[in-house]
Protein backbone atom coordinates (compact mmCIF):
# COMPACT_ATOMS: atom_id res chain seq x y z
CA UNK A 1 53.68 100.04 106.88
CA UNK A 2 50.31 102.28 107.42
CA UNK A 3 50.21 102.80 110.68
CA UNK A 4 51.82 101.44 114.05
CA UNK A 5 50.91 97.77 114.77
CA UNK A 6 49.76 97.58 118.22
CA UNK A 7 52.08 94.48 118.93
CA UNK A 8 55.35 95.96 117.61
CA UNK A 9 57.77 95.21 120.23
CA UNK A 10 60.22 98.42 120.66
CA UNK A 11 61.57 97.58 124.12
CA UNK A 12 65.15 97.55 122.78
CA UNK A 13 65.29 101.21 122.90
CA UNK A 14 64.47 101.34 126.62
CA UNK A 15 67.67 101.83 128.60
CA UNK A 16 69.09 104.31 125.24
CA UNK A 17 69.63 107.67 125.72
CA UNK A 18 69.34 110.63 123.72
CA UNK A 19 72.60 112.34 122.59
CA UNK A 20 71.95 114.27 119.79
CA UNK A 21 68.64 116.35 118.28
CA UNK A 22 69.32 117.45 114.09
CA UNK A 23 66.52 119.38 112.99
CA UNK A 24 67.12 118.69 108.80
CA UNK A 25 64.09 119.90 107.94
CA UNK A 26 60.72 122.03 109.29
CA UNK A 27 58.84 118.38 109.80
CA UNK A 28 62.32 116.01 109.85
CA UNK A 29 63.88 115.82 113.05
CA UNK A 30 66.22 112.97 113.57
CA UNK A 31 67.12 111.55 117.21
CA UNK A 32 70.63 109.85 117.88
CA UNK A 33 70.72 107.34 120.97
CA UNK A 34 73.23 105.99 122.62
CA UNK A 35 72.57 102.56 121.42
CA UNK A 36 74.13 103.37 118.07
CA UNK A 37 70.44 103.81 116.67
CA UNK A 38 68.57 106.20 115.43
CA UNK A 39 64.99 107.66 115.09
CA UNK A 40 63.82 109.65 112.22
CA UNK A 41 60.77 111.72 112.68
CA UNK A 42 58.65 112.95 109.83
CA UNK A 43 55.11 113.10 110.87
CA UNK A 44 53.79 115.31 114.12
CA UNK A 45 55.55 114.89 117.50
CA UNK A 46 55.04 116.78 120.90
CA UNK A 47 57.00 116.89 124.41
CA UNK A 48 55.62 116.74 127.33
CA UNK A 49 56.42 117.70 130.91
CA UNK A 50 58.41 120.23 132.32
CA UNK A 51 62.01 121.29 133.10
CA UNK A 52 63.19 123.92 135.19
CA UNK A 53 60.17 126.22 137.31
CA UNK A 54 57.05 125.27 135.12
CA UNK A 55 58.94 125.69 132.11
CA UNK A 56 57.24 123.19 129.35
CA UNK A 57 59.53 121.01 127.90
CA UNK A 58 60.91 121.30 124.10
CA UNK A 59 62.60 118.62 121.92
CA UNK A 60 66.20 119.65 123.04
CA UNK A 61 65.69 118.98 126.66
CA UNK A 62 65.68 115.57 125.70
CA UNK A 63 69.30 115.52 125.22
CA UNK A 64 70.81 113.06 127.92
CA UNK A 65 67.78 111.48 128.82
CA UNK A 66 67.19 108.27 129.14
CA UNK A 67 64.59 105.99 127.62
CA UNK A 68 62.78 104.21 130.25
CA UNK A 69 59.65 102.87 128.58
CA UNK A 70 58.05 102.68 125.26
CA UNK A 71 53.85 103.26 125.19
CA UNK A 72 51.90 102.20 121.92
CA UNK A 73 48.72 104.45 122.25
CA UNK A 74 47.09 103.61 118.96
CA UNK A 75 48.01 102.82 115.46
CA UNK A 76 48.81 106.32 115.20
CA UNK A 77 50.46 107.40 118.36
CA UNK A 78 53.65 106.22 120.07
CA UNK A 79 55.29 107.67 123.30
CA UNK A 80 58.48 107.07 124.38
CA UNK A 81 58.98 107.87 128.26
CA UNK A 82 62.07 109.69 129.03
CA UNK A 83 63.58 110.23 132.06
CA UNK A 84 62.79 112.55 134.51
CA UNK A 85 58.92 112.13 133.81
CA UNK A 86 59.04 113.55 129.95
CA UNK A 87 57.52 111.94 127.03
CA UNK A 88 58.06 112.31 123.24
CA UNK A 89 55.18 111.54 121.57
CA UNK A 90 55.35 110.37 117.70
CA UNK A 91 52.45 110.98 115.59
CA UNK A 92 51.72 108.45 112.50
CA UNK A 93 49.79 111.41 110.71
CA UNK A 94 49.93 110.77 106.94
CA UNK A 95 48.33 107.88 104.79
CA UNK A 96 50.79 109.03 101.94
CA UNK A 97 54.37 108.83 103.45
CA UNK A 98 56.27 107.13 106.27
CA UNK A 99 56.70 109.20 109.23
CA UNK A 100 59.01 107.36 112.00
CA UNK A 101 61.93 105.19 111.27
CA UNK A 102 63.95 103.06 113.23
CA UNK A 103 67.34 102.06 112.18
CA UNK A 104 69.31 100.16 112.12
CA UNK A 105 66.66 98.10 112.65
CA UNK A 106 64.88 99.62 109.50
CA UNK A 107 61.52 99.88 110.82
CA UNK A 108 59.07 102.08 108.75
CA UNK A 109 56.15 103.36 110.31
């Protein structure tokens, strides 16, 4: 699907957590959740928040964090609130290709 319907209902993932980060590629990073799902990531992402003293947060301090809410912003952006006031944003940033997947539940974005 083109972009990210505005009804799509992804409040299974809230209560997963993050155990794993893999980096396979410059632009394909895949998250592993505790639920026994995962979330490929093709298109643009960002994190935001900080860890530590005013350090901004990166993709690997999302390791062992919970997800505790799920925020569709548009058609193209999703955020998924971690714990510990983070966000991972997900970016639906090419016409062409898919750029978020959900599986096993095989949703294409």
């Amino acid at each position: 699907m083109f972009g990210i319907p505005l009804d799509l209902d992804l409040s299974f993932l809230v209560g997963s957590k993050i155990y794993e980060v893999r980096h396979l590629q410059d632009n394909y990073v895949v998250l592993r959740l505790s639920s026994q799902r995962e979330i490929h990531v093709e298109g643009g992402y960002s994190v935001a928040g900080y860890v530590g003293i005013n350090q901004p947060a990166k993709l690997s301090d999302l390791v062992d964090k919970e997800i505790v809410g799920v925020k569709i912003r548009s058609t193209t952006e999703l955020d998924l609130l971690m714990s510990e006031g983070l966000v991972l944003k997900l970016f639906d940033n090419s016409t062409q290709y898919e750029t978020i997947g959900i599986y096993p539940e095989a949703i294409i974005i």
